[in-house]
C-alpha atoms as a PDB file:
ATOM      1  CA  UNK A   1      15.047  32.046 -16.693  1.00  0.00           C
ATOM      2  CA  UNK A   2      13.485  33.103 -13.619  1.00  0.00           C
ATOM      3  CA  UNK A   3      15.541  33.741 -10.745  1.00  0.00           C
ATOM      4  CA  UNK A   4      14.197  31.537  -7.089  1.00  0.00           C
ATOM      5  CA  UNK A   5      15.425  34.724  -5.153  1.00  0.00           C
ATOM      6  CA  UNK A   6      12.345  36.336  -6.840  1.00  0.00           C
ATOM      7  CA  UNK A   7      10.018  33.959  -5.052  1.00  0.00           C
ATOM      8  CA  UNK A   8       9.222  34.177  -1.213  1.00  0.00           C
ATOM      9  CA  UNK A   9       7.750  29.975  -0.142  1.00  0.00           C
ATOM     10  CA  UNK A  10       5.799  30.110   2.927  1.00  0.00           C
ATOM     11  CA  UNK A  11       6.649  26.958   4.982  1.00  0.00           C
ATOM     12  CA  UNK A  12       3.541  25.856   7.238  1.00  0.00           C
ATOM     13  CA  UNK A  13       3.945  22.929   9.802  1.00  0.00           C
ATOM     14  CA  UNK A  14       0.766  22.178  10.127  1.00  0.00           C
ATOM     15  CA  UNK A  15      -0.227  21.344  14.302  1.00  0.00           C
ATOM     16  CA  UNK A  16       1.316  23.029  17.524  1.00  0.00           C
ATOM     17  CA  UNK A  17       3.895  20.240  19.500  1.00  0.00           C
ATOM     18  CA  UNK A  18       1.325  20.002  22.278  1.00  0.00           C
ATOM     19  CA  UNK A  19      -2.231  20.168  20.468  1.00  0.00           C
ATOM     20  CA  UNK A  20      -4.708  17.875  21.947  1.00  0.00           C
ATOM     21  CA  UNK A  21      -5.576  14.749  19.679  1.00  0.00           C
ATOM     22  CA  UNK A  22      -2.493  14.876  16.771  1.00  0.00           C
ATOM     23  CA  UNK A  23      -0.197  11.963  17.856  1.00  0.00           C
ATOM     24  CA  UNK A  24      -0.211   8.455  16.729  1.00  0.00           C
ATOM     25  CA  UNK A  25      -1.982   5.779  18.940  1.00  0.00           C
ATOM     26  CA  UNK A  26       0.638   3.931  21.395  1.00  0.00           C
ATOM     27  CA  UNK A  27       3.372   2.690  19.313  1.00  0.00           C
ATOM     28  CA  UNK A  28       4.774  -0.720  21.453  1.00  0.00           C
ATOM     29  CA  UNK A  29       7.557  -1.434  19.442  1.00  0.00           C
ATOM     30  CA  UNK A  30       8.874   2.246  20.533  1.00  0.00           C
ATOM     31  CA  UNK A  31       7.200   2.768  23.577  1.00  0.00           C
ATOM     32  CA  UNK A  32       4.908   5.858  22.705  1.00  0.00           C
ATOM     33  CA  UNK A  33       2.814   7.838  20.880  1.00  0.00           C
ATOM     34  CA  UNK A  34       4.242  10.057  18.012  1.00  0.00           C
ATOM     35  CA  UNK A  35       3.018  13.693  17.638  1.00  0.00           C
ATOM     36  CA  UNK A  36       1.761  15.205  14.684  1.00  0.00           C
ATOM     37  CA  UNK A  37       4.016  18.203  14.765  1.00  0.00           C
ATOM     38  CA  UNK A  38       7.293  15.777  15.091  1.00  0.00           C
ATOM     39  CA  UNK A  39       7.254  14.943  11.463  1.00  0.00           C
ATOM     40  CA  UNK A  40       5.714  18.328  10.216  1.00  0.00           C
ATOM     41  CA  UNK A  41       8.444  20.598  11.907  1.00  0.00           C
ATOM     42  CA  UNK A  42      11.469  17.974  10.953  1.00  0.00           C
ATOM     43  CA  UNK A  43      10.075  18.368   7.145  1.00  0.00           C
ATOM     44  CA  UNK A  44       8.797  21.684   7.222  1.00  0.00           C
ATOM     45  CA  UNK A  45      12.787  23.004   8.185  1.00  0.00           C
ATOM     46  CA  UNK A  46      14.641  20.434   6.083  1.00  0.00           C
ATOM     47  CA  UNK A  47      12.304  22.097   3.314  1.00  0.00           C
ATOM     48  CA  UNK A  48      13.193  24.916   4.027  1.00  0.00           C
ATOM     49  CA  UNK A  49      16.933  24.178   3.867  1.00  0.00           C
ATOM     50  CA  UNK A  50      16.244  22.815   0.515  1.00  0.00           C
ATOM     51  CA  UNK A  51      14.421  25.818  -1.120  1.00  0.00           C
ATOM     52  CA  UNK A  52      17.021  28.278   0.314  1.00  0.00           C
ATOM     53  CA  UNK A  53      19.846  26.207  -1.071  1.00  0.00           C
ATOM     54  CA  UNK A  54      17.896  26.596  -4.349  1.00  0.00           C
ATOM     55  CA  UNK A  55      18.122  30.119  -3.648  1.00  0.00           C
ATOM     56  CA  UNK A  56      14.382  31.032  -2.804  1.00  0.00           C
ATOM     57  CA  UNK A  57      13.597  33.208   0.039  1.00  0.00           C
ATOM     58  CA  UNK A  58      11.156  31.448   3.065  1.00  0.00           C
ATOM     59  CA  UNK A  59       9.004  32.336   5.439  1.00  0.00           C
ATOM     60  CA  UNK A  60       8.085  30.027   8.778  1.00  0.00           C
ATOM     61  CA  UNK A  61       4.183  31.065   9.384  1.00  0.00           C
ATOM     62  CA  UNK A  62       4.231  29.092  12.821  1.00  0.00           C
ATOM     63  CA  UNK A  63       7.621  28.934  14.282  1.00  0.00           C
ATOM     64  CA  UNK A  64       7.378  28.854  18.116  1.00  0.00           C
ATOM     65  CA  UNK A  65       5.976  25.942  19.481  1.00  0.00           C
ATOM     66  CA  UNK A  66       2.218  27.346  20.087  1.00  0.00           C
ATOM     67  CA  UNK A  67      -0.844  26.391  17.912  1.00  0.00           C
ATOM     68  CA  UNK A  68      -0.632  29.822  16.334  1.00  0.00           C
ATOM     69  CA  UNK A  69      -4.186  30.410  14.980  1.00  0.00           C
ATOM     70  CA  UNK A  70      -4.497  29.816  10.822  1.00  0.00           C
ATOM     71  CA  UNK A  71      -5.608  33.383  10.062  1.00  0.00           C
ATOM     72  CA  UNK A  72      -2.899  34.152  11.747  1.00  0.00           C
ATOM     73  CA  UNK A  73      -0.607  31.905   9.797  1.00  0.00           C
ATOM     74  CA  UNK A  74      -2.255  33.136   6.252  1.00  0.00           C
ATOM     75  CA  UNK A  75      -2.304  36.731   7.342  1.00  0.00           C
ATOM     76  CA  UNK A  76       1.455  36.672   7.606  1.00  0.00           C
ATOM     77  CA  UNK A  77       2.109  34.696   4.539  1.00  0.00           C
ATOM     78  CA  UNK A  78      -0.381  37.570   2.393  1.00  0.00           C
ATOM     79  CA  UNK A  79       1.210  40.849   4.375  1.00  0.00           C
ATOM     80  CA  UNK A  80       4.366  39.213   3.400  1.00  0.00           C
ATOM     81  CA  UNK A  81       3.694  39.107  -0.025  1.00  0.00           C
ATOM     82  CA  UNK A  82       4.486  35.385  -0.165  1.00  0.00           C
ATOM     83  CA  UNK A  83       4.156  33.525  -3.842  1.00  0.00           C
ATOM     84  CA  UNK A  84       3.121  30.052  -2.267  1.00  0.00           C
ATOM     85  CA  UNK A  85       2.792  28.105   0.572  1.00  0.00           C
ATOM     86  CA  UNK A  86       2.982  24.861   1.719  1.00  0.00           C
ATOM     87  CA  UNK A  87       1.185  22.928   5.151  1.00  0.00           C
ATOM     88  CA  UNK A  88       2.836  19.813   5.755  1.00  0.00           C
ATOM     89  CA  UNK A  89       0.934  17.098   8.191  1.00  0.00           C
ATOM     90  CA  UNK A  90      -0.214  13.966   8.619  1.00  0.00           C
ATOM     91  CA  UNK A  91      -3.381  12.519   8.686  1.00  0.00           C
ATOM     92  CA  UNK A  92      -5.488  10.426  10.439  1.00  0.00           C
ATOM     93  CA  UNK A  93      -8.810   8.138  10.296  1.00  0.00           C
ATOM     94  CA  UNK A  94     -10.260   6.795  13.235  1.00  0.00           C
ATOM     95  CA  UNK A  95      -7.007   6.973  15.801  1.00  0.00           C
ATOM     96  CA  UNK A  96      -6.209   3.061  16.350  1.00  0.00           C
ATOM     97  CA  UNK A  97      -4.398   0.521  14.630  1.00  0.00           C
ATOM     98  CA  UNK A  98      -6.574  -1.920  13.078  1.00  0.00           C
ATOM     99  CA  UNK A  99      -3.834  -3.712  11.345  1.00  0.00           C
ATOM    100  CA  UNK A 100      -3.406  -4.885   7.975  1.00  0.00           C
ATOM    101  CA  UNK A 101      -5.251  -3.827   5.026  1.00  0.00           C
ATOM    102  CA  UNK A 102      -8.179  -1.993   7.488  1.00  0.00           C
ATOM    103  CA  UNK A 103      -6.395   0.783   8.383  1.00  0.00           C
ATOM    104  CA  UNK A 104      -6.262   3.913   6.095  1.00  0.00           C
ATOM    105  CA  UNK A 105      -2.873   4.648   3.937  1.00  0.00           C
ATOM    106  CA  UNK A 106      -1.100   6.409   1.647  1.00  0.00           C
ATOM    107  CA  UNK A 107      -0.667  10.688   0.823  1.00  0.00           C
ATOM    108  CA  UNK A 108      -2.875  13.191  -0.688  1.00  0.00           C
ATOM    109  CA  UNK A 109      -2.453  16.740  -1.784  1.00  0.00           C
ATOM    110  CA  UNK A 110      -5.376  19.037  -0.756  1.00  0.00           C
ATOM    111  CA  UNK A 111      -5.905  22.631  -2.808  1.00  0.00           C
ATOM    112  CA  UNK A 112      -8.950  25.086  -3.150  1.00  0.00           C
ATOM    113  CA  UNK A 113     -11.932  24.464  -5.268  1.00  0.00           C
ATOM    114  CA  UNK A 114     -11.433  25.221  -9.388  1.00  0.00           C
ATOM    115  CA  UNK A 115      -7.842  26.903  -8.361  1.00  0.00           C
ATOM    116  CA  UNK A 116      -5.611  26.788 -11.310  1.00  0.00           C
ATOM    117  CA  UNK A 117      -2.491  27.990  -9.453  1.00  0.00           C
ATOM    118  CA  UNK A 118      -3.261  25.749  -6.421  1.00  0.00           C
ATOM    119  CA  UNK A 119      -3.350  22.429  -8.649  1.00  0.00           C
ATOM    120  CA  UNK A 120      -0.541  23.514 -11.087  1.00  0.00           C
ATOM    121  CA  UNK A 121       1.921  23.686  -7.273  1.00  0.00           C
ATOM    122  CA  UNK A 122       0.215  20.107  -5.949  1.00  0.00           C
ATOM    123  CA  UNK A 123       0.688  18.464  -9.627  1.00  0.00           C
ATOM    124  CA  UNK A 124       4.329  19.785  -9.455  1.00  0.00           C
ATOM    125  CA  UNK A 125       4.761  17.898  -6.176  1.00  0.00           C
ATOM    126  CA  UNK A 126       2.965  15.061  -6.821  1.00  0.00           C
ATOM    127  CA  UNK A 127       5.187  14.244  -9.836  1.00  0.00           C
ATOM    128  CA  UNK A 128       8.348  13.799  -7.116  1.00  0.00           C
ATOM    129  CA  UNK A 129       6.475  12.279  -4.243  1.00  0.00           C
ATOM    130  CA  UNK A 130       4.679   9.348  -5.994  1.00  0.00           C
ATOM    131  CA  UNK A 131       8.687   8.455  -6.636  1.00  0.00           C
ATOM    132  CA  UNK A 132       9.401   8.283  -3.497  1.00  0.00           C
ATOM    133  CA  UNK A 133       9.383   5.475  -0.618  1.00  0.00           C
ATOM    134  CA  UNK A 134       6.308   3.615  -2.000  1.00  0.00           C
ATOM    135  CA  UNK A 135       3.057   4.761  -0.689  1.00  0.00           C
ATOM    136  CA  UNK A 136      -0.311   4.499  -2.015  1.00  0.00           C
ATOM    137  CA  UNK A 137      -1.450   8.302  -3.608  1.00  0.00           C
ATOM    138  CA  UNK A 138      -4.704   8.986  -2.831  1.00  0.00           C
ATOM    139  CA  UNK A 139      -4.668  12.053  -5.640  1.00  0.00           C
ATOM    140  CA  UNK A 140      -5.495  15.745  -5.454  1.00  0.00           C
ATOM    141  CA  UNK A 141      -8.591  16.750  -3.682  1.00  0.00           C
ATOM    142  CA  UNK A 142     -10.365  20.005  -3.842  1.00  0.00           C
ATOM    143  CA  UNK A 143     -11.381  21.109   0.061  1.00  0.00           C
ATOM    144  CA  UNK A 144     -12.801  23.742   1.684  1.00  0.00           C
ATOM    145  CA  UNK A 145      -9.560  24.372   4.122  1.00  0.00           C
ATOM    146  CA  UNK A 146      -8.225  27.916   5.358  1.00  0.00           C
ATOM    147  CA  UNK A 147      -4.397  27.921   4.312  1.00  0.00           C
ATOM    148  CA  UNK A 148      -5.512  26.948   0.460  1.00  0.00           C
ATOM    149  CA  UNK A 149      -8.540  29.072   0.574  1.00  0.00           C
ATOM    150  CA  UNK A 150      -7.673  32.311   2.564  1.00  0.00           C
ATOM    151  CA  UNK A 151      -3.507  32.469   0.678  1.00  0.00           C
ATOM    152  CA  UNK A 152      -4.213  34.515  -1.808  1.00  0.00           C
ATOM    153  CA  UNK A 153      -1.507  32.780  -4.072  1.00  0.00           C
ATOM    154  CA  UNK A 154      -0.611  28.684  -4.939  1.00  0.00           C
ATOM    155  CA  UNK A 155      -1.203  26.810  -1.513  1.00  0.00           C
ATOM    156  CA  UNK A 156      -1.129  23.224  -0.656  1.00  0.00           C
ATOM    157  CA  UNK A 157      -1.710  20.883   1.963  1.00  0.00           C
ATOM    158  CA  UNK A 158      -0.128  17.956   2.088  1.00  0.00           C
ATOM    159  CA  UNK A 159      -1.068  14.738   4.330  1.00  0.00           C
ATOM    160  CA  UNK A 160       1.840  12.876   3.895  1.00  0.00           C
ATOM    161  CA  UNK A 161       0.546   9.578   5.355  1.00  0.00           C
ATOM    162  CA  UNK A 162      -1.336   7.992   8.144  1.00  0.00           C
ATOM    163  CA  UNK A 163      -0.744   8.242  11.862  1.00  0.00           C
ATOM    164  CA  UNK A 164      -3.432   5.817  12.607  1.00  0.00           C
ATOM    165  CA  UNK A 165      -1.102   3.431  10.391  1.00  0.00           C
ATOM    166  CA  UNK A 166       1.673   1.884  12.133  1.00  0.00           C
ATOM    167  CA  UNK A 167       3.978   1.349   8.959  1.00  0.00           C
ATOM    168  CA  UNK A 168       3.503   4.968   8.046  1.00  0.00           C
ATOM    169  CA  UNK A 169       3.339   6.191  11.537  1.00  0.00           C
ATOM    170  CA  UNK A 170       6.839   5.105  11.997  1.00  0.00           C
ATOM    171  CA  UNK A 171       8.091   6.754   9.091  1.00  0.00           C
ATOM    172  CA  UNK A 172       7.027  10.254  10.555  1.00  0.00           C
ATOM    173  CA  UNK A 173      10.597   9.717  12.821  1.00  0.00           C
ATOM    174  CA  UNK A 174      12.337   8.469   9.794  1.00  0.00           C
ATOM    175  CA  UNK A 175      15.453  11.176   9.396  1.00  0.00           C
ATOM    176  CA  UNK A 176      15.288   9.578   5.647  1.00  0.00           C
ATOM    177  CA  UNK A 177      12.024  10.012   5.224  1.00  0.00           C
ATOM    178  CA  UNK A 178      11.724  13.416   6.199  1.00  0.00           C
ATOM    179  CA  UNK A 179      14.360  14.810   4.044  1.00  0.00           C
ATOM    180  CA  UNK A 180      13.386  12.351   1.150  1.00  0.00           C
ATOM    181  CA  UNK A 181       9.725  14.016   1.689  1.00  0.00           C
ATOM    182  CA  UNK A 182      10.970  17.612   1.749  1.00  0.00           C
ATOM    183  CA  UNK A 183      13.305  16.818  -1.168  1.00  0.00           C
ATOM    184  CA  UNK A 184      10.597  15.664  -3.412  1.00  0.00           C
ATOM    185  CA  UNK A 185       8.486  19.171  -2.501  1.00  0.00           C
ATOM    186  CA  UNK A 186      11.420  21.247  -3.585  1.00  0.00           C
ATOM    187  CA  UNK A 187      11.305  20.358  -6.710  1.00  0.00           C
ATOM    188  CA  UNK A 188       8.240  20.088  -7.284  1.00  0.00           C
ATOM    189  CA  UNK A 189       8.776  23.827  -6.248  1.00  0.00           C
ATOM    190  CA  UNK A 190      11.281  24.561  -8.007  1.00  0.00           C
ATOM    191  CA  UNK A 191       9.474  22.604 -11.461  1.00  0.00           C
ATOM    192  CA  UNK A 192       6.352  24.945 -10.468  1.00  0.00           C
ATOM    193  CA  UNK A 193       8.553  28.672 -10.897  1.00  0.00           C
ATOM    194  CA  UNK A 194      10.561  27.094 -13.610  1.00  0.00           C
ATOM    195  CA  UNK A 195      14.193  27.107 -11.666  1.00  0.00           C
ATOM    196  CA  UNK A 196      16.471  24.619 -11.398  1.00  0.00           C
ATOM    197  CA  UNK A 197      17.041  22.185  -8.482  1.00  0.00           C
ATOM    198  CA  UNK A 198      19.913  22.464  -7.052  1.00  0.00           C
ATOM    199  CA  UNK A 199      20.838  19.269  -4.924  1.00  0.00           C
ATOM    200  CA  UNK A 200      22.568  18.701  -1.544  1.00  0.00           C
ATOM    201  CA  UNK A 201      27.070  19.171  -2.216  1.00  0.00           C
ATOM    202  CA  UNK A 202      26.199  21.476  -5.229  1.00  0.00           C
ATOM    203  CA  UNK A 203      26.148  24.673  -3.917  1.00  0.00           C
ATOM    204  CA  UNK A 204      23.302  27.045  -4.674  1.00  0.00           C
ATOM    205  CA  UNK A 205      22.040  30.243  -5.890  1.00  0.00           C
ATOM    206  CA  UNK A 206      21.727  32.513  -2.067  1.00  0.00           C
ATOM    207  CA  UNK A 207      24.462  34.614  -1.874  1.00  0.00           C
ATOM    208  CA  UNK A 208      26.958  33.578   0.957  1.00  0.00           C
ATOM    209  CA  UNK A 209      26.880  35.504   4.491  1.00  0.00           C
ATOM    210  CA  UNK A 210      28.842  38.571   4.146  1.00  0.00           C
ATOM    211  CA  UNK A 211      31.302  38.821   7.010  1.00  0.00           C
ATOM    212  CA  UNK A 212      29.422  40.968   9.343  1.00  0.00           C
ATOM    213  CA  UNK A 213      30.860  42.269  12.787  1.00  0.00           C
ATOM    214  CA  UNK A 214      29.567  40.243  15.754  1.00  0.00           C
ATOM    215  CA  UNK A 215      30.196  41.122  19.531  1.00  0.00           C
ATOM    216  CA  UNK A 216      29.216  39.261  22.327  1.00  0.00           C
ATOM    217  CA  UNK A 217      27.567  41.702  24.893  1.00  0.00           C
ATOM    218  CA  UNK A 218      27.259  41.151  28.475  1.00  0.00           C
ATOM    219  CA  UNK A 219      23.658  40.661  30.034  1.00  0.00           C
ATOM    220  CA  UNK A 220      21.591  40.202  32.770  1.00  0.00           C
ATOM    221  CA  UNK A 221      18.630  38.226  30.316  1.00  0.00           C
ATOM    222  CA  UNK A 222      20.913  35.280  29.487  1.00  0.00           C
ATOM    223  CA  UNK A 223      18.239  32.295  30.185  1.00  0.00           C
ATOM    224  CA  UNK A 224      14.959  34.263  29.800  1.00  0.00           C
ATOM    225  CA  UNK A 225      12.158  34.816  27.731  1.00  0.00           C
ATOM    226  CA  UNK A 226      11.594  37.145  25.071  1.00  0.00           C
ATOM    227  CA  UNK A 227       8.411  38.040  23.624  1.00  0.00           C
ATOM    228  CA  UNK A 228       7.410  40.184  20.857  1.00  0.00           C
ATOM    229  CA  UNK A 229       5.207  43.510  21.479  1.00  0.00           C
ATOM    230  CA  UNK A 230       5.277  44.192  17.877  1.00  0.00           C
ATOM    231  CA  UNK A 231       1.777  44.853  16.953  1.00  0.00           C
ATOM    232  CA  UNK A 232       1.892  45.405  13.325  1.00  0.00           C
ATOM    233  CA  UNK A 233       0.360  42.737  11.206  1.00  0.00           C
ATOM    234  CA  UNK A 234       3.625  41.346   9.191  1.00  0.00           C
ATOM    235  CA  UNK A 235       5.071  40.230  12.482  1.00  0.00           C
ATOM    236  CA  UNK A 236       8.356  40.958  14.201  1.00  0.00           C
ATOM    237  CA  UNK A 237      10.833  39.205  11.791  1.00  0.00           C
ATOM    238  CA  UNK A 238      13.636  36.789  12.988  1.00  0.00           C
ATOM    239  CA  UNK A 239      16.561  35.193  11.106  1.00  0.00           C
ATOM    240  CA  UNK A 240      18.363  32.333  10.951  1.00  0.00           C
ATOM    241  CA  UNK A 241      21.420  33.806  11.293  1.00  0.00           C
ATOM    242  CA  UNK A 242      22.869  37.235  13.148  1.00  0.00           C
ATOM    243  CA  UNK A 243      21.851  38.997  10.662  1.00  0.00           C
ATOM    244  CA  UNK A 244      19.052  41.704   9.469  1.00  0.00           C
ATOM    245  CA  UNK A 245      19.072  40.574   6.017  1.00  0.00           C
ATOM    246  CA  UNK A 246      16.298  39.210   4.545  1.00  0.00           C
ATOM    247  CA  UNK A 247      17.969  36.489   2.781  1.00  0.00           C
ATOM    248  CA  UNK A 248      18.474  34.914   6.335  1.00  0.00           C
ATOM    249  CA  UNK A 249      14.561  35.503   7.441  1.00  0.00           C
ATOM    250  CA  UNK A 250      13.658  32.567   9.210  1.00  0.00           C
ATOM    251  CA  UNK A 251       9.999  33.950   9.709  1.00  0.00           C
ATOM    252  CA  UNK A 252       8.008  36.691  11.864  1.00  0.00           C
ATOM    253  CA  UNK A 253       6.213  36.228  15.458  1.00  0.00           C
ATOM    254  CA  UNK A 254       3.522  37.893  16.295  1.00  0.00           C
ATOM    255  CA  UNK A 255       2.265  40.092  18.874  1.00  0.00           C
ATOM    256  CA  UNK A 256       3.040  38.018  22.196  1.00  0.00           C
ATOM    257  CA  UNK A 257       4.944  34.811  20.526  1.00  0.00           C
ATOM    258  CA  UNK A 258       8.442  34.586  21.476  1.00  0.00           C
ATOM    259  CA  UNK A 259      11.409  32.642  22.516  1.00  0.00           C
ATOM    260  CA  UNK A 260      11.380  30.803  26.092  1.00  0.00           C
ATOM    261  CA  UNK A 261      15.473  30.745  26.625  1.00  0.00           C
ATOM    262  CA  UNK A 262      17.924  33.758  25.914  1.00  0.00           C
ATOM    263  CA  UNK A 263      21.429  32.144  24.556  1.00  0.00           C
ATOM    264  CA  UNK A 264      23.100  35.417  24.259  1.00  0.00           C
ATOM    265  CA  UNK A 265      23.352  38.889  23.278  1.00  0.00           C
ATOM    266  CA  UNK A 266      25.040  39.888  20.042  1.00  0.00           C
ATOM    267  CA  UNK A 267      25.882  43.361  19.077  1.00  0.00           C
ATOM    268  CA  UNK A 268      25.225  42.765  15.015  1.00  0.00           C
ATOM    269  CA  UNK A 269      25.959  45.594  12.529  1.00  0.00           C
ATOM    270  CA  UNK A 270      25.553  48.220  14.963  1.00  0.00           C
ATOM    271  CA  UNK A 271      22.206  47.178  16.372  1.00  0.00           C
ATOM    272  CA  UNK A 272      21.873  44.327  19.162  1.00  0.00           C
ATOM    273  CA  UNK A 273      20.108  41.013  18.776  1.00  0.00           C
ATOM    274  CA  UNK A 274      19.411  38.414  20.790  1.00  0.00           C
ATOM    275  CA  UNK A 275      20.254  34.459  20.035  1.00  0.00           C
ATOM    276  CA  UNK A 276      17.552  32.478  21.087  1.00  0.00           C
ATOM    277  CA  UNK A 277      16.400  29.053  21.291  1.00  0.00           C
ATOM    278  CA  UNK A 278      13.034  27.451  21.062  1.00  0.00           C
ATOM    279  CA  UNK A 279      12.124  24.374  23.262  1.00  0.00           C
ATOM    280  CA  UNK A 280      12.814  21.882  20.405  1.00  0.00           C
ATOM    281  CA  UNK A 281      16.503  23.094  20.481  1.00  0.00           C
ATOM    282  CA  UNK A 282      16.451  25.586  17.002  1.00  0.00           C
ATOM    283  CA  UNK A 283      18.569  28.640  17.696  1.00  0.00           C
ATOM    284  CA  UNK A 284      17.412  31.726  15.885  1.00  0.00           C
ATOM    285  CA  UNK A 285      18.525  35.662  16.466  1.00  0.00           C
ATOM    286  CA  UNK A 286      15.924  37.960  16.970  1.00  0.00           C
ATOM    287  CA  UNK A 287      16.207  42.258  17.254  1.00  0.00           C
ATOM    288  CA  UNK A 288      17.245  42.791  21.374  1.00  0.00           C
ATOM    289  CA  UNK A 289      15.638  46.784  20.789  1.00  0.00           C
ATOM    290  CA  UNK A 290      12.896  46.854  23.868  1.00  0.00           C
ATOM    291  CA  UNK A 291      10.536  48.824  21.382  1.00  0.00           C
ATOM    292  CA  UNK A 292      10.071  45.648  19.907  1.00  0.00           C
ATOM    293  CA  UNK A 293      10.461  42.413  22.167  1.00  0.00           C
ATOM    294  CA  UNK A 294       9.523  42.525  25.992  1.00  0.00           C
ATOM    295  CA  UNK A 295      11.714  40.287  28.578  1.00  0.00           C
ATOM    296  CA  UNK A 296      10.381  37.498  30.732  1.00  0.00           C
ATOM    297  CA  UNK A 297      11.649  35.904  33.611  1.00  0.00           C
ATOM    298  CA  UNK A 298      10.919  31.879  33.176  1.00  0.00           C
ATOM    299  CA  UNK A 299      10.409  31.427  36.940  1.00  0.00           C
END
């Protein structure tokens, strides 16, 4: 049986928090628009919590909160010898609410033209999410789109609903939604590389943290930014934990993409790293050598 530490998943989440145009129209019975990248983060990390409690190793292709340009995104997930990836977002028609049966609904999985490996991952998927909360599922459909066309591996894109429908608009800040929705990918995921699922309580397959020796170090960068000036094309990796193993490899910035706030400086298996936090609140550690990441005041 094939082992999911073999198998490196390359999470995409589709839209940058702040790109013009991906929100919801004005939602009254909330008070606001929704943004595209609210419900593809939320899914694209509770997916990835999934797959690494399956045991597979992942990759985050945009993890800052920029619109980090798709060859970047596929560039990272190739260098990185990734064996799929997955875009999560939602769609959209005509960017009002037209009510009742006139507006658009329902999820679709997008791959490459005549790609065998492509529709093998989306039919994988599909099975799960047509089980799901009930939504109507508008199929596979072959597109000309970068991330399924430029990965050299399976891809998919997934448009997991409708932001110009308000019933599935509202379920982009469902917390059961989201983690039903990432769920249902996992194992179609996990059905795809022919490894079992291993569901939330039951343990998984990723070896536990070793006990590593972690020292708080003073410093004078608490509250800044940090920035890679890595310029190789892999990307400066970070980790989820304070770590440098790759088992904790939350994913790689690249060459200026960083971390707006310094938490604190960690001396980490005799090499210093810096916890971090994005401006969504998601604490990472990231190297602290100053070959590799510059420091920025925020003022």
């Amino acid at each position: 049986m094939a082992l999911a530490s073999d198998y490196l998943i390359a999470l995409d989440d589709g839209h940058g928090l702040r790109t013009a145009g991906k929100r919801t129209p004005f939602i009254n019975s909330i008070g606001r628009e929704i943004r595209e990248n609210e419900f593809n983060e939320k899914v694209t990390l509770f997916l990835k919590s999934e797959l690494e409690r399956c045991g597979f190793r992942t990759l985050l292709t945009a993890p800052g909160d920029e619109d980090i340009p798709l060859k970047s995104r596929t560039e990272l997930a190739n260098s990185m010898g990734a064996d799929a990836m997955v875009s999560n977002h939602f769609n959209a028609y005509d960017g009002k609410f037209d009510g009742g049966k006139r507006d658009p609904e329902g999820h679709s999985l997008h791959i490459y033209f005549n790609d065998v490996k492509d529709r093998r991952l989306a039919e994988s998927i599909a099975n799960y999410l047509r089980l799901g909360t009930k939504q109507v599922y508008r199929g596979i459909i072959e597109q000309n789109l970068h991330v399924t066309r430029e990965f050299k591996k399976a891809a998919v894109l997934i448009e997991n609903g409708f932001m110009d429908n308000e019933r599935e608009a509202l379920l982009m800040i469902n917390d059961h939604f989201q983690r039903e929705t990432a769920m249902e990918q996992a194992r179609g995921i996990c059905d795809y590389f022919g490894v079992p699922y291993v569901g939330a309580g039951s343990g998984g397959s990723v070896e536990a943290l070793e006990k590593t020796d972690v020292t708080h170090v003073a410093s004078n960068n608490i509250g800044k930014r940090v920035e890679s000036i890595y310029r190789g094309v892999e990307g400066l990796d970070f980790y989820n934990k304070p770590t440098f193993n790759d088992v904790h490899r939350a994913g790689a910035l690249k060459y200026q993409y960083g971390f707006p706030f310094i938490i604190r400086k960690l001396k980490v298996e005799g090499a210093y790293m810096y916890e971090v936090r994005n401006s969504r609140g998601h604490v990472y550690y990231v190297t602290a050598a100053p070959e590799y990441v510059r420091i920025e005041s925020n003022s």
